[in-house]
Protein backbone atom coordinates (compact mmCIF):
# COMPACT_ATOMS: atom_id res chain seq x y z
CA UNK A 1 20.32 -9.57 2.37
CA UNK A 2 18.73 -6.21 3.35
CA UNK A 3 21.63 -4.50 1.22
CA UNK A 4 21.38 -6.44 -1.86
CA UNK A 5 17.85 -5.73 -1.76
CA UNK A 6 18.86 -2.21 -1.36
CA UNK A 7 21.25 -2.12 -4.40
CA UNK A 8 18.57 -4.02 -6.42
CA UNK A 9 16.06 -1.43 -6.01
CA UNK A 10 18.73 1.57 -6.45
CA UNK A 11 19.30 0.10 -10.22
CA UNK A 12 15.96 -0.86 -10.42
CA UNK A 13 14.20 2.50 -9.35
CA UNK A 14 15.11 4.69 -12.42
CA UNK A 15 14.59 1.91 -15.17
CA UNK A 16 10.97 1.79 -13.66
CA UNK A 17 10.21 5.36 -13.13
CA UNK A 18 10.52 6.29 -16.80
CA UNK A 19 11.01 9.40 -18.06
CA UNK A 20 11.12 12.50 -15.24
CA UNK A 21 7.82 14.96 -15.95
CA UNK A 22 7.60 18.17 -14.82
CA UNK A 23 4.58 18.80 -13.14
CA UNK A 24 3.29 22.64 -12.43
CA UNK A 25 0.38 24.08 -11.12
CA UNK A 26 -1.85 26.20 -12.94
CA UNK A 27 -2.24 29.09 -9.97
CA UNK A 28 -3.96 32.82 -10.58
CA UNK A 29 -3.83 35.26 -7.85
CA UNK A 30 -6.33 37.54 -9.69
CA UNK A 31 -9.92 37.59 -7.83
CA UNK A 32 -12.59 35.67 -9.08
CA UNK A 33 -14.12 37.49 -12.30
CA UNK A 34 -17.57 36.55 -10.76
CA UNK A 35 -18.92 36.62 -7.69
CA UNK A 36 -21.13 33.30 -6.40
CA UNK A 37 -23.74 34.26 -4.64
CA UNK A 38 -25.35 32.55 -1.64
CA UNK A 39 -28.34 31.10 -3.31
CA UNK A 40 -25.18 29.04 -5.71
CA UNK A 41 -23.19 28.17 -2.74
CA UNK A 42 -26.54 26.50 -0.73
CA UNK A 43 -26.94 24.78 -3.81
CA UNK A 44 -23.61 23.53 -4.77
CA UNK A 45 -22.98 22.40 -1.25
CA UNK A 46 -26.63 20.28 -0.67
CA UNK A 47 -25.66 18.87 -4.45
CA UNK A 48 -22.26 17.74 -3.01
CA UNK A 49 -23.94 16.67 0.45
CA UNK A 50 -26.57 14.54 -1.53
CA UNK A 51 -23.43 12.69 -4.22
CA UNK A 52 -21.43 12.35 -0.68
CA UNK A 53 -24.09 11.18 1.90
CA UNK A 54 -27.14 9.92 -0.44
CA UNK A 55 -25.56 6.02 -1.37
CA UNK A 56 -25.01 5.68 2.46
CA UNK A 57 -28.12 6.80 3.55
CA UNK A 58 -29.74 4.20 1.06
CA UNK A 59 -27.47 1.52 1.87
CA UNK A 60 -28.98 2.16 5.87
CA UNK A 61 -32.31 2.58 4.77
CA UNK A 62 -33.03 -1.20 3.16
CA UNK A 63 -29.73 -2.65 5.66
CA UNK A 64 -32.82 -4.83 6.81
CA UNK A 65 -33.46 -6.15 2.95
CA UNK A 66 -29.61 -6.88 2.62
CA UNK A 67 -29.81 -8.45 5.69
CA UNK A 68 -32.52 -11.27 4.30
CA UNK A 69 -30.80 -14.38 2.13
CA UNK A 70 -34.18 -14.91 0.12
């Protein structure tokens, strides 16, 4: 059984993949053509923090009003 499954899904495999794509990566090695400066970075990162950490926090806040069936 194991190796008719095994010649099902060698036949099989190709039909379902499609056509083959070519992926590449866009990658620069030149530096930056700014600089970010600390006051950006503080910033940026709380934002991120906030998106990240904010719905859990809530969630943990009111876990006592989930808790209720009312």
């Amino acid at each position: 059984m194991p190796g008719l499954l095994k010649i099902i899904a060698s036949r099989a495999a190709p039909a379902l993949r499609g056509h083959n794509l070519t992926q590449r990566a866009n990658l620069y090695t030149r530096p930056a053509k700014e600089k970010i400066g600390p006051a950006e970075t503080a910033i940026g990162m709380s934002m991120f923090s906030l998106a990240i950490l904010g719905p859990a926090g809530w969630i943990l806040a009111h876990l006592e009003d989930y808790k209720k069936k009312d």
